[in-house]
Protein backbone atom coordinates (compact mmCIF):
# COMPACT_ATOMS: atom_id res chain seq x y z
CA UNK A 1 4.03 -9.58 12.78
CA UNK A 2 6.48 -6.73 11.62
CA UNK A 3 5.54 -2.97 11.75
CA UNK A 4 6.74 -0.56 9.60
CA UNK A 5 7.13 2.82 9.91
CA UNK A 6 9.25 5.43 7.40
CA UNK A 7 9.68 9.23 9.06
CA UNK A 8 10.75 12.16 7.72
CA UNK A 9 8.40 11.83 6.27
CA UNK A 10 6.86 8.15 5.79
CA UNK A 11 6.19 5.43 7.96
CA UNK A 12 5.84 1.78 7.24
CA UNK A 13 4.19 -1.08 9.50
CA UNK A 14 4.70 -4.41 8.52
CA UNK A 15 5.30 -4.43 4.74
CA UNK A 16 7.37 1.95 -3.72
CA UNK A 17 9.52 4.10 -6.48
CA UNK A 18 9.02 7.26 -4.65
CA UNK A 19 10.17 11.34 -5.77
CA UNK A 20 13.06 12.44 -3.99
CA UNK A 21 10.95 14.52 -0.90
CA UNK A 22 12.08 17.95 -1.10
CA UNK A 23 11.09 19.85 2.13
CA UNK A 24 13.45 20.69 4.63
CA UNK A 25 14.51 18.34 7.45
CA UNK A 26 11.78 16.00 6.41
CA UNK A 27 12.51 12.24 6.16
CA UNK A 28 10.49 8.76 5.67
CA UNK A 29 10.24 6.51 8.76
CA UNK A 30 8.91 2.98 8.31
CA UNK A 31 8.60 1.29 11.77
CA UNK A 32 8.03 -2.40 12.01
CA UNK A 33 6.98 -4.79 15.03
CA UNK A 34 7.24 -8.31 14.55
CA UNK A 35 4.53 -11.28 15.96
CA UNK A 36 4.74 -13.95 12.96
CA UNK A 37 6.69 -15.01 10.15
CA UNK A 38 4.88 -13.64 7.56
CA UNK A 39 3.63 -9.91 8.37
CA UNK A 40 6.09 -6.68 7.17
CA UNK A 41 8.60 -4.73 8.93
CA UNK A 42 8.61 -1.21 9.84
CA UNK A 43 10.86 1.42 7.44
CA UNK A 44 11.69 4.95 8.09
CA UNK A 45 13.36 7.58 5.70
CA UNK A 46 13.87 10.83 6.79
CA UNK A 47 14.78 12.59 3.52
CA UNK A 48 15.93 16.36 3.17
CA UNK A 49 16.74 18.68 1.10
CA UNK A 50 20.90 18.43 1.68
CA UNK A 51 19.98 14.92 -0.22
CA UNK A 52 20.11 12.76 2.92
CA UNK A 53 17.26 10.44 4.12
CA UNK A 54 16.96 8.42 6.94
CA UNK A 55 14.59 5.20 5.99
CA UNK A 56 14.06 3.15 9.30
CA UNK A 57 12.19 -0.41 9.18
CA UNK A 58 11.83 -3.48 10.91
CA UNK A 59 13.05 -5.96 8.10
CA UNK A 60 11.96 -9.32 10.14
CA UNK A 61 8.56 -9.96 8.40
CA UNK A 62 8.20 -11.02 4.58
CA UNK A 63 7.26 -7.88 3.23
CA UNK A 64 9.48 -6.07 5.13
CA UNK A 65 12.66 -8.07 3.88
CA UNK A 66 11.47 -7.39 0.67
CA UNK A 67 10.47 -3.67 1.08
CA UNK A 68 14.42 -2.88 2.73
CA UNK A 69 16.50 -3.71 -0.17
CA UNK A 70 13.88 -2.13 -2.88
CA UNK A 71 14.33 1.42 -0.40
CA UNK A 72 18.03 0.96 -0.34
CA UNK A 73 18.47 0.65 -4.00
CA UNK A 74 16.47 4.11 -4.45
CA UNK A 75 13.20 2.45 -5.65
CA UNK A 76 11.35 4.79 -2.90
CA UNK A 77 12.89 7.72 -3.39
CA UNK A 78 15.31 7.78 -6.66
CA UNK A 79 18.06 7.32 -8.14
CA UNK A 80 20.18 10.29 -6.58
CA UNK A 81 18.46 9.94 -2.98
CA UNK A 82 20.92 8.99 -0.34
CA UNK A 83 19.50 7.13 2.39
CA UNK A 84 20.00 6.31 6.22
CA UNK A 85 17.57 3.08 7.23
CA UNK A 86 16.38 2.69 10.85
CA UNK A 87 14.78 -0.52 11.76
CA UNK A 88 12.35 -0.96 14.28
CA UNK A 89 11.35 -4.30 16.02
CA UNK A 90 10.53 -5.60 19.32
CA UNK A 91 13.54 -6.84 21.55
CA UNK A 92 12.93 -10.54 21.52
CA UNK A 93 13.18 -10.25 17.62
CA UNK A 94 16.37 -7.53 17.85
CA UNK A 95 19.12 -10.51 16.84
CA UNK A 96 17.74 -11.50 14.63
CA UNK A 97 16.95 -7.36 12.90
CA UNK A 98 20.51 -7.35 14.07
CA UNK A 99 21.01 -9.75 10.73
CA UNK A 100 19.11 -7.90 8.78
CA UNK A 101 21.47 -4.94 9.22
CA UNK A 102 24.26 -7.17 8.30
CA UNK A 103 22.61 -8.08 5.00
CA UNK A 104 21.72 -4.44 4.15
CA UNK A 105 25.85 -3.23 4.84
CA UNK A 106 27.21 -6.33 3.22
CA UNK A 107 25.25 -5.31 0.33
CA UNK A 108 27.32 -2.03 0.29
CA UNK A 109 24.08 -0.45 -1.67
CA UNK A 110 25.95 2.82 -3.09
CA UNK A 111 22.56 5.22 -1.78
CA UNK A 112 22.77 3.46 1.61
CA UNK A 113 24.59 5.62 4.04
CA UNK A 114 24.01 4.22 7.32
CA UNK A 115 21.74 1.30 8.96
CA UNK A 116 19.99 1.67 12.58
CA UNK A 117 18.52 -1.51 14.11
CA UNK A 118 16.25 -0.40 16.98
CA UNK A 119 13.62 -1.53 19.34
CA UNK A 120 12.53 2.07 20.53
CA UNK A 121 9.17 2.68 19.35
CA UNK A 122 9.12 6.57 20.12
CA UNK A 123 11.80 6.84 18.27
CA UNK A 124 10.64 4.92 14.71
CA UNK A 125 7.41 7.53 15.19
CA UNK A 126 8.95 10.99 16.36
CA UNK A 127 8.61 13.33 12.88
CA UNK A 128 7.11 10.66 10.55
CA UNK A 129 5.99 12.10 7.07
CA UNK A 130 5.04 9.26 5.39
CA UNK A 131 4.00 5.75 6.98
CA UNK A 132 3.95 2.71 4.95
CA UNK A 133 1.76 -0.15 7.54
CA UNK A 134 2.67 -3.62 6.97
CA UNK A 135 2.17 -5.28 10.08
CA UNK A 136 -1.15 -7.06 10.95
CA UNK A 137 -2.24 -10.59 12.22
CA UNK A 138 -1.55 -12.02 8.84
CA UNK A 139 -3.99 -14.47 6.95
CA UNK A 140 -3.04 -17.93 6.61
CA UNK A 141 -4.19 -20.38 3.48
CA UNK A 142 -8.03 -21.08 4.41
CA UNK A 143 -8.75 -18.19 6.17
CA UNK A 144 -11.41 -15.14 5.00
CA UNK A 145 -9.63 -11.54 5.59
CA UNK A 146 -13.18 -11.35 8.40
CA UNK A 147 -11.31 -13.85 10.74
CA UNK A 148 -8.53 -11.32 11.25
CA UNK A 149 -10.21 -8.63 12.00
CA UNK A 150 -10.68 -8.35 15.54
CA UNK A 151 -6.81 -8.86 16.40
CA UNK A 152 -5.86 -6.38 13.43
CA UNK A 153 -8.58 -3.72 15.32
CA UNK A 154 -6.87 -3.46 18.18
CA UNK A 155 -3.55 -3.36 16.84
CA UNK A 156 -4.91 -0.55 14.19
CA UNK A 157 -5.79 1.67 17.23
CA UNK A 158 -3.00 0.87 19.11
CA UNK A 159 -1.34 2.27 15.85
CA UNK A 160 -3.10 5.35 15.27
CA UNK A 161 -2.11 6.22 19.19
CA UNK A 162 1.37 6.35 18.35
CA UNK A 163 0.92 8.11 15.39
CA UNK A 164 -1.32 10.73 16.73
CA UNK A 165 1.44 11.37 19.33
CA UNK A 166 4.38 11.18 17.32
CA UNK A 167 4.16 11.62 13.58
CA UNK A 168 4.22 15.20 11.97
CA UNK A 169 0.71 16.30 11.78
CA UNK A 170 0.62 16.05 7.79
CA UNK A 171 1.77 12.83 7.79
CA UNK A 172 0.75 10.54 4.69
CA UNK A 173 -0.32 6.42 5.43
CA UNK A 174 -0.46 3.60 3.70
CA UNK A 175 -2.05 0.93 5.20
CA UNK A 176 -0.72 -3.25 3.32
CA UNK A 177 -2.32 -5.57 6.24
CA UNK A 178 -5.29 -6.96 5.85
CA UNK A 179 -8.25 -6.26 6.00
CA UNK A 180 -6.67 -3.07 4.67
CA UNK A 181 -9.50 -1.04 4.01
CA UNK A 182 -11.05 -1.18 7.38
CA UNK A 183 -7.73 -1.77 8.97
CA UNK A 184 -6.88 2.52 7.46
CA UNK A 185 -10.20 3.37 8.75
CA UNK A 186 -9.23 2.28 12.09
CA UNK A 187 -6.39 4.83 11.90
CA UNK A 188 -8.49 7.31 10.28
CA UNK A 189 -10.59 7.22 13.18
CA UNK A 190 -7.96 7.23 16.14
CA UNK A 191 -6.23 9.76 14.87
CA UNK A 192 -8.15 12.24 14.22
CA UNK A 193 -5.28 15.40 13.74
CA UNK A 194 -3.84 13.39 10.96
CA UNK A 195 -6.22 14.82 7.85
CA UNK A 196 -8.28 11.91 6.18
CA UNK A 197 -6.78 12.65 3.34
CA UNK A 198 -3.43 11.27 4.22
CA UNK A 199 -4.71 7.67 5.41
CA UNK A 200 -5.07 5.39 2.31
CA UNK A 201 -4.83 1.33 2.14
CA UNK A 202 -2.82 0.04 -0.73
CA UNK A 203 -5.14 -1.38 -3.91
CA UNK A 204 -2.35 -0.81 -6.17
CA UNK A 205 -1.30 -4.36 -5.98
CA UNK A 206 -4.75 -5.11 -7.39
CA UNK A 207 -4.37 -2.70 -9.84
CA UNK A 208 -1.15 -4.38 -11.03
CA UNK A 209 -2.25 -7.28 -11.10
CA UNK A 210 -5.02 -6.44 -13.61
CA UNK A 211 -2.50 -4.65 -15.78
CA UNK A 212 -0.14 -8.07 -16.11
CA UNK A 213 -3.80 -10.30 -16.74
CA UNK A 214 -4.57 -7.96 -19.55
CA UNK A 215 -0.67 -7.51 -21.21
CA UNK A 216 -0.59 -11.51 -20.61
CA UNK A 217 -3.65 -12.36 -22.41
CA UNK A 218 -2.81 -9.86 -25.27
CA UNK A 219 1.19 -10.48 -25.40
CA UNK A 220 2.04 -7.18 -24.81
CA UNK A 221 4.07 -5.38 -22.35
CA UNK A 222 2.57 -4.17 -19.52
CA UNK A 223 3.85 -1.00 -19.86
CA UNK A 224 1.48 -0.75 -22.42
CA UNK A 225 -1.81 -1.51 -20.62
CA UNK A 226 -3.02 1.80 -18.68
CA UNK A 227 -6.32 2.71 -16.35
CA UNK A 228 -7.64 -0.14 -15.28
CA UNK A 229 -10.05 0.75 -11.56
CA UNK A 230 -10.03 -1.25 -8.79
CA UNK A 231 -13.30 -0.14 -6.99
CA UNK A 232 -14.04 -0.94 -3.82
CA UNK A 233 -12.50 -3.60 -0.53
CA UNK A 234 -8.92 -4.62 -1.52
CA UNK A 235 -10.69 -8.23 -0.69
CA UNK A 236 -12.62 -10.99 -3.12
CA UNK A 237 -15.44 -8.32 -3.62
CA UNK A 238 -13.35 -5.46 -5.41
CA UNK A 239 -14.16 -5.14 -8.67
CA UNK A 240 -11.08 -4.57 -11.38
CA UNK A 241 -13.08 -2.52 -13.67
CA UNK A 242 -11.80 -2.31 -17.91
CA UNK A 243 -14.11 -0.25 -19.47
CA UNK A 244 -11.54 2.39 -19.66
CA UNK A 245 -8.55 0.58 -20.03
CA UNK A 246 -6.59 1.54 -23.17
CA UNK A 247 -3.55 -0.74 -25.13
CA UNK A 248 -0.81 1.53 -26.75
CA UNK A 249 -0.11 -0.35 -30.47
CA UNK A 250 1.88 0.54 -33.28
CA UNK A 251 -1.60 1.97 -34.75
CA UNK A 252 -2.05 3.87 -31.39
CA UNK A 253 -3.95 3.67 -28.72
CA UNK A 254 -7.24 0.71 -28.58
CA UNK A 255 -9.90 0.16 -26.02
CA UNK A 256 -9.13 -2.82 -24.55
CA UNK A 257 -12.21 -4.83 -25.19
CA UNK A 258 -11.56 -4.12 -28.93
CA UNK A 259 -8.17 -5.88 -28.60
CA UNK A 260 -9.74 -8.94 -26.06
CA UNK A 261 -12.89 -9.24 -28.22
CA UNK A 262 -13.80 -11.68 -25.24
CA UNK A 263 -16.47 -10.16 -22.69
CA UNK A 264 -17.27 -12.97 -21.31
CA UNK A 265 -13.60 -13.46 -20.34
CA UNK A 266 -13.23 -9.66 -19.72
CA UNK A 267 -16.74 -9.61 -17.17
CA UNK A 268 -15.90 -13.41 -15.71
CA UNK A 269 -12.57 -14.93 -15.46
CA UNK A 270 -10.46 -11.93 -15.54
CA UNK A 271 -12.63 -10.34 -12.76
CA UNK A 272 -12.28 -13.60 -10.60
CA UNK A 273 -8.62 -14.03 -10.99
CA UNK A 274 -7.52 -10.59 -10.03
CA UNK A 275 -9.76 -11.17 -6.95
CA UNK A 276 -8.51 -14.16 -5.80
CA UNK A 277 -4.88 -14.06 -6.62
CA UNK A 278 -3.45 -12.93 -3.50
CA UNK A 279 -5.57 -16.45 -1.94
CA UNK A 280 -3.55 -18.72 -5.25
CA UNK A 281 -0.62 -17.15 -3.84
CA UNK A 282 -0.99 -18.43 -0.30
CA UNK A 283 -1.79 -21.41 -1.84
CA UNK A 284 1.01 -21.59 -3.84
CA UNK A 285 3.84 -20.28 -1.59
CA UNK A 286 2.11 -21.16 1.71
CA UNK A 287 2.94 -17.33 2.87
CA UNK A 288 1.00 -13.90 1.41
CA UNK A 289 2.24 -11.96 -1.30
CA UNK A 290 5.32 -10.34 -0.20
CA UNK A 291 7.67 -9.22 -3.21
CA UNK A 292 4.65 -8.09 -5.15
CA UNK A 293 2.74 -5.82 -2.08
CA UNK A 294 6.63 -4.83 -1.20
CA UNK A 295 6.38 -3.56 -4.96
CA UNK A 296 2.80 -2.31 -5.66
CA UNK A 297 3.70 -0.25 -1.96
CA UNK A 298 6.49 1.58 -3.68
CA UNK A 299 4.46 2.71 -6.70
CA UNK A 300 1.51 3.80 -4.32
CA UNK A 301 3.68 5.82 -2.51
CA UNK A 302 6.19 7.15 -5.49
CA UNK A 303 2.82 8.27 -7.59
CA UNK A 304 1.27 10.07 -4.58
CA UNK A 305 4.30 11.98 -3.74
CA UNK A 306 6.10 12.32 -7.41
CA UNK A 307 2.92 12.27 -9.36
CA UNK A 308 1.14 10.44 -11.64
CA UNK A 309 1.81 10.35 -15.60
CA UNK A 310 -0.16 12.93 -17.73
CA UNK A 311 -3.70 10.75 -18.92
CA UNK A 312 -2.83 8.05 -16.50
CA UNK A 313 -4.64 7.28 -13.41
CA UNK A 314 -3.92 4.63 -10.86
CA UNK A 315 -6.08 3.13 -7.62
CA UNK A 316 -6.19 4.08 -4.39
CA UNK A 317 -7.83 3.02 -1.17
CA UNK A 318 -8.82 6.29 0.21
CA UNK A 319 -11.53 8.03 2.48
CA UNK A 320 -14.95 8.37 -0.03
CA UNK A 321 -16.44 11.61 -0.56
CA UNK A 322 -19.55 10.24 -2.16
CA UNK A 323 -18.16 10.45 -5.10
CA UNK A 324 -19.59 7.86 -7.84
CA UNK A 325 -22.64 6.91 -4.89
CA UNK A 326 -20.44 5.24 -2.90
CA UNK A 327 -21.36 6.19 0.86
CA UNK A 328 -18.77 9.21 2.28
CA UNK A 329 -16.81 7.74 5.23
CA UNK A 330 -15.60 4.16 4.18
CA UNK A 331 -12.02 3.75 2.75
CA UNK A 332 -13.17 2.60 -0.95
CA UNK A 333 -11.05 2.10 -3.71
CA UNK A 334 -10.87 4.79 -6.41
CA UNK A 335 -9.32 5.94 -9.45
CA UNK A 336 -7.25 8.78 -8.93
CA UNK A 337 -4.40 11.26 -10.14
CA UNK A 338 -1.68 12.48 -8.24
CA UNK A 339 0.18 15.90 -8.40
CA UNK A 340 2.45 17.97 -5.83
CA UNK A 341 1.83 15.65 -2.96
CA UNK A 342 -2.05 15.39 -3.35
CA UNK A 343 -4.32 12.74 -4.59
CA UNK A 344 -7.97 13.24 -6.44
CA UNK A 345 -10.53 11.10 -7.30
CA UNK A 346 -11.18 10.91 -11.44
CA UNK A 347 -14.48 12.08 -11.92
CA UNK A 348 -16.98 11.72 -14.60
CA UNK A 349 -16.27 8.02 -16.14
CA UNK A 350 -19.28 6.30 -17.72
CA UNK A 351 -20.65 3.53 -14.98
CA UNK A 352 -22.75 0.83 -16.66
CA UNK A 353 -25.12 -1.37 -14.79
CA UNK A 354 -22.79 -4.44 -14.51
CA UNK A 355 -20.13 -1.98 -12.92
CA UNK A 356 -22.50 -0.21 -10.80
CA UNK A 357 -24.09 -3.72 -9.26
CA UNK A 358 -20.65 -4.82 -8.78
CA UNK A 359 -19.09 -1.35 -6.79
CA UNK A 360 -22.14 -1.65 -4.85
CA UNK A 361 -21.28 -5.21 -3.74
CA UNK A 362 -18.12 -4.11 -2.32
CA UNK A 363 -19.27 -0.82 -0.90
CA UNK A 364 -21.66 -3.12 1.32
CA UNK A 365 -18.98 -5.10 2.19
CA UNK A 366 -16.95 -2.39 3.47
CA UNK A 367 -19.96 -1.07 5.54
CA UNK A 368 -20.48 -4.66 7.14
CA UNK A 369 -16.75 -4.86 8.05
CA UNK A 370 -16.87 -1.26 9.03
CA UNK A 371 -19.95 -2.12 11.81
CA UNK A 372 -18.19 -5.53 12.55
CA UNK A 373 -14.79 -3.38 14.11
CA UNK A 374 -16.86 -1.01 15.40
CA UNK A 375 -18.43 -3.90 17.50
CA UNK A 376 -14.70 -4.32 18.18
CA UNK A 377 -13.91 -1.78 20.07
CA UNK A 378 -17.15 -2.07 22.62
């Protein structure tokens, strides 16, 4: 299991392109503690405004690996961002994130201006702005996100501890292990001077993932293919939602289902396969998706700190509000904008029946899981 943590303001346990972070001092930290082969490493940037950041992350797990390289190049934080990344592991792993280092300065990425492997926890938290969570008791092929849950509890609490001790007080989270949703909530709860507002679980690699079925079955680029919803659990029960979703052609822009002319494929088989992909990737690979959350965790992160593009919304697992009936205190999946730093939920869309039974669906889900690790923690 790899935690990952990024300071200055982010921190990443276990396993995007994020705006250069402008206030100053302030960094990202990812911090990453490793248990198994296939969980995420922990990353921490510490980013200010003389243009350096300090990224620090345990690059054992699968995510991780991927997540190091993709913040080194300047996918997290741009193009002109100069970086410093500290990695974070636990000792019997630190030869071996010893390596790592030695990948990430053979490299001799041009934005990568120094490389700390550690194994001092206090020191992957201290100042975090923005943590990325990878880590987790990961799920194996055959296995329901459920069966994880009461290893992933205590770890989650564990996590929030050193958080609540150690990161800045306005620091932003993104929770990647699974069950993700509940997982956040665990943090959310356990750390309670961190505002809710900052804890959110990562849906975005649902969200792509519906883009690419859409811009596959049409032949166009996904580029092209904008505001798709995942509602909901980032689990089999979210629901990727196209009623909205608009294709940008040479005549301009088309709803979607005008271009599909195929409900049947649009309310069935689409729906399933965005649900279970991350499961056909297990089976495929025999690990979870680690390139692709490594990814989808950069573009959650860039669009909540840089911004999301005027008309465009993306998804977000964060802390309801009741918005759209969906009961206030469960970390549900919404559609949301981002601007200066701050997320908020799109309000007003249309809900139709089908849409409505199936956001309820996954809203019970997320209670049931949120009384299981309750139960937990008795």
């Amino acid at each position: 299991m790899s935690w990952w943590s990024i300071r200055s303001q982010v921190v990443v346990w276990g396993s995007n392109d994020v705006r250069r972070w402008s206030g100053k001092g302030e960094g990202l930290k990812w911090w990453s503690r490793r248990a198994t082969a296939s969980g995420g490493g922990p990353v921490e940037v510490r980013a200010s405004s003389g243009g350096l950041t300090k990224v620090r992350a345990s690059s054992e797990g699968q995510i991780g690996y991927a997540l190091a390289p993709m913040i080194a190049r300047g996918l997290m934080l741009g193009p002109d961002q100069v970086v410093i990344l500290h990695m974070l592991d636990i000792p019997p792993v630190a030869e071996a994130l010893n390596g790592v280092k030695m990948e990430l300065v053979d490299a001799a990425f041009p934005l990568l201006k120094g490389v700390v492997a550690t194994t001092d926890v206090v020191e992957a938290f201290t100042g975090v702005n923005i943590a990325v969570m990878v880590g987790g008791f990961p799920l194996q092929e055959g296995m329901e996100r459920k069966e994880v849950m009461p290893k992933n509890v205590s770890i989650y609490k564990a996590q929030a501890s050193a958080l609540e001790k150690h990161a800045d007080p306005n620091c932003k989270v993104l929770v990647v292990a699974n069950p993700a949703n509940t997982n956040a909530l665990i943090l959310k709860e356990f750390s309670p001077s961190i505002p809710a507002k900052n804890i959110t679980c990562l849906t975005r690699l649902d969200h792509n993932r519906a883009l690419s079925q859409i811009a596959e079955r049409l032949n166009v680029h996904v580029s092209d293919v904008k505001n798709v919803i995942i509602w909901g659990n980032h689990s089999s029960t979210q629901y990727p939602d196209v009623n909205h979703v608009t294709i940008m052609t040479k005549d301009g822009e088309k709803k979607v289902r005008e271009l599909v002319s195929d409900d049947q494929w649009l309310n069935g088989e689409f729906i399933t396969t965005v649900q279970q992909r991350g499961a056909a990737i297990i089976k495929a690979r025999k690990l979870s998706s680690a390139l692709s959350a490594a990814s989808s965790a950069c573009d959650h992160i860039r669009d909540w700190v840089l911004g999301t593009s005027k008309g465009t919304w993306v998804s977000m697992g964060v802390y309801s509000d009741g918005s759209y009936g969906v009961p206030a205190g469960l970390i549900y999946s919404f559609p949301v904008t981002c601007e200066k730093g701050e997320w908020s939920i799109v309000q007003g869309l249309k809900i139709d029946d089908f849409s409505r039974a199936k956001m309820d669906a996954t809203a019970n889900e997320l209670a049931e899981e949120k009384s299981m690790a309750h139960s937990f923690l008795e």
